[in-house]
C-alpha atoms as a PDB file:
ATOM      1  CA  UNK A   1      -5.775   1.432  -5.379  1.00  0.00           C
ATOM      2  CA  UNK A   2      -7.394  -0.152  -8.492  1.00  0.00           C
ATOM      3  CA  UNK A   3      -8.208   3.485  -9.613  1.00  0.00           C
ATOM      4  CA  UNK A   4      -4.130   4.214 -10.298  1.00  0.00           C
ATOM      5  CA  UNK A   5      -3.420   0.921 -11.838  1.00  0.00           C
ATOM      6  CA  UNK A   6      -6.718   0.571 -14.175  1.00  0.00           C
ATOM      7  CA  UNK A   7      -7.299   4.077 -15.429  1.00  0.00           C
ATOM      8  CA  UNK A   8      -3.609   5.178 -16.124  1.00  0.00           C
ATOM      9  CA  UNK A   9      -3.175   7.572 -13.206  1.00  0.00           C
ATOM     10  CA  UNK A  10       0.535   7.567 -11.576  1.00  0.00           C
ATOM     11  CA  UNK A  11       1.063   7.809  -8.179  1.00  0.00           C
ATOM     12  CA  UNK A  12       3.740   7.713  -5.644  1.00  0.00           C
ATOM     13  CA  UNK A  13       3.488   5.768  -2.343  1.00  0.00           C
ATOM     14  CA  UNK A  14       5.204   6.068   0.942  1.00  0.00           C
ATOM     15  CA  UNK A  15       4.871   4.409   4.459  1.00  0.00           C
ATOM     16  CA  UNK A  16       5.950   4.900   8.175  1.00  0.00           C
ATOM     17  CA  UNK A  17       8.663   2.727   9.022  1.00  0.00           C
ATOM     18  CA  UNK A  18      10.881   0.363   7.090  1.00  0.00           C
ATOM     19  CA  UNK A  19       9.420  -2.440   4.554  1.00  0.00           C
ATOM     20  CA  UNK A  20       9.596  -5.729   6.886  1.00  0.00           C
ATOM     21  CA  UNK A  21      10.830  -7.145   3.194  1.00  0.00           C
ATOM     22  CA  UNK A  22      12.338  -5.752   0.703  1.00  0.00           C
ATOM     23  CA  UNK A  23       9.419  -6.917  -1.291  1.00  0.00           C
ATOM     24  CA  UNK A  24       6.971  -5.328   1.020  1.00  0.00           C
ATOM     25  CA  UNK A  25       7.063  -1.668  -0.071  1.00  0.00           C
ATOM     26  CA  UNK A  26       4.239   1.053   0.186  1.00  0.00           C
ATOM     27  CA  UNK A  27       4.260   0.629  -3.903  1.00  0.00           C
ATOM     28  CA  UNK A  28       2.383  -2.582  -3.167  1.00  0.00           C
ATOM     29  CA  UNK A  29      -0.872  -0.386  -1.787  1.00  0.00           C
ATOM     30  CA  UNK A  30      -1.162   0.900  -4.951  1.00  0.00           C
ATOM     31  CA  UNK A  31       0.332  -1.761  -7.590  1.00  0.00           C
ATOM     32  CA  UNK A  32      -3.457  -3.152  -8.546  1.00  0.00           C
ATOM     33  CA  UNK A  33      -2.659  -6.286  -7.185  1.00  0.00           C
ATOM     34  CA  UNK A  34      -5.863  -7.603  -4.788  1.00  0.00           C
ATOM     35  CA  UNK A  35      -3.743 -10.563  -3.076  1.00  0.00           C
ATOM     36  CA  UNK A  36      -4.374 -10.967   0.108  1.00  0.00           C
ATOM     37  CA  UNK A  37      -1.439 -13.319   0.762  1.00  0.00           C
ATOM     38  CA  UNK A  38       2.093 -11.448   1.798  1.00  0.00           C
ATOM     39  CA  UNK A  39       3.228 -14.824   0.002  1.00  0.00           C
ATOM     40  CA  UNK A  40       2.417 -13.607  -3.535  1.00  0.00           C
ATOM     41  CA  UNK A  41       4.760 -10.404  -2.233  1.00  0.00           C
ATOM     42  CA  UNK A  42       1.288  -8.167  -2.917  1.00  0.00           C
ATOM     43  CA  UNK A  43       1.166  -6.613   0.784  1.00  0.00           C
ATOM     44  CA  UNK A  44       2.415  -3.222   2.027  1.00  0.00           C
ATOM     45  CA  UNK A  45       4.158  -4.577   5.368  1.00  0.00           C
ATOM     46  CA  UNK A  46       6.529  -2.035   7.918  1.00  0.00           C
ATOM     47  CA  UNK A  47       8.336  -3.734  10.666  1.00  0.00           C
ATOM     48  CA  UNK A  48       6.406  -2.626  13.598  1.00  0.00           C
ATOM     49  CA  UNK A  49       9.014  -4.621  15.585  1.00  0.00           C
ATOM     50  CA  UNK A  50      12.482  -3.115  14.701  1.00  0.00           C
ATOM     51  CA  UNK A  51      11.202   0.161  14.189  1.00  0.00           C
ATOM     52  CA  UNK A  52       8.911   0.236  17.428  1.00  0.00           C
ATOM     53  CA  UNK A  53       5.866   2.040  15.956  1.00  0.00           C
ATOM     54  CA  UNK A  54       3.368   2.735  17.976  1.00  0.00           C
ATOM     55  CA  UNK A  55       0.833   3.837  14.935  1.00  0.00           C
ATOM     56  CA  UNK A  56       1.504   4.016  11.225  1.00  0.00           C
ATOM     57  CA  UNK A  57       0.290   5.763   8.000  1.00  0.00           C
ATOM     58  CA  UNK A  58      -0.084   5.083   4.349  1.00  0.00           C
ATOM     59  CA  UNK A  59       0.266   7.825   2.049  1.00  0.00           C
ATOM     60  CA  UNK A  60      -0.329   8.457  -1.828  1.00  0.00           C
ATOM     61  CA  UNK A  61       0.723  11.215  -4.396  1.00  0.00           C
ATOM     62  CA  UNK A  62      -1.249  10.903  -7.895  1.00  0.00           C
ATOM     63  CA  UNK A  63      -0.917  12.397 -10.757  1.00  0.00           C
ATOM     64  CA  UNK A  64      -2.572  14.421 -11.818  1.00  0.00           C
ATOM     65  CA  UNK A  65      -2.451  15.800  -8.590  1.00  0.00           C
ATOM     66  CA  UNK A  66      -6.658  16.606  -9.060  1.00  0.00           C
ATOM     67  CA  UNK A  67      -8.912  13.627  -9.143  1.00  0.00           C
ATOM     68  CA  UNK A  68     -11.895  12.463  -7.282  1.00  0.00           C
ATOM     69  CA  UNK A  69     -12.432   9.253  -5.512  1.00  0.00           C
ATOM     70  CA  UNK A  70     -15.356   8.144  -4.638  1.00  0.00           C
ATOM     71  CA  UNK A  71     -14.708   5.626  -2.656  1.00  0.00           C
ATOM     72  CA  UNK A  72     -11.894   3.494  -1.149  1.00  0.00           C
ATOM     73  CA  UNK A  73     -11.103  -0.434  -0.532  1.00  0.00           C
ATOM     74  CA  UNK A  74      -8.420  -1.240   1.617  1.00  0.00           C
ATOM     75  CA  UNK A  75      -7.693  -5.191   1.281  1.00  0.00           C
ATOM     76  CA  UNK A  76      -6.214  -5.918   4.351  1.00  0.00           C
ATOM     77  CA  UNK A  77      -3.980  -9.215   5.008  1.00  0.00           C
ATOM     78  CA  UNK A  78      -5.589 -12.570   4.633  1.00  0.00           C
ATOM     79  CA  UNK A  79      -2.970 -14.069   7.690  1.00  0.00           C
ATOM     80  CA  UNK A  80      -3.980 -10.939   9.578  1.00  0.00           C
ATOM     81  CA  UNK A  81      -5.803 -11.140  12.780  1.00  0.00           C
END
């Protein structure tokens, strides 16, 4: 989310599931960053595998805890299928 990182908003992330990396936390979703790669450690990744999800969710807290969004880009995985 561009909108946290670009116009000074703070906001709190959190994700089902554990980070398949340490580097791959839900702060990633939200850190401004538009890499695709999980290379440049940009990605938001849970280990589907050890924790046996069967769906999963992204969440966000901002403050202030009242702003509108108009719209939202998710930038999904470049090695994704």
């Amino acid at each position: 989310m561009n909108l946290v990182h670009f116009h000074g908003y703070r906001a709190v992330a959190a994700m089902s599931g554990t980070p398949h990396n340490a580097a791959w936390t839900a702060d990633k979703a939200i850190d401004g960053n538009t890499s695709q790669s999980y290379l440049s450690n940009s990605c938001a990744i849970s280990n589907i595998y050890t924790d046996k999800l069967k769906s999963s969710y992204l969440k966000m807290w901002f403050k202030p805890s009242t702003i509108n969004i108009a719209y939202i880009e998710i930038y999904f995985r470049s090695e994704s299928k």
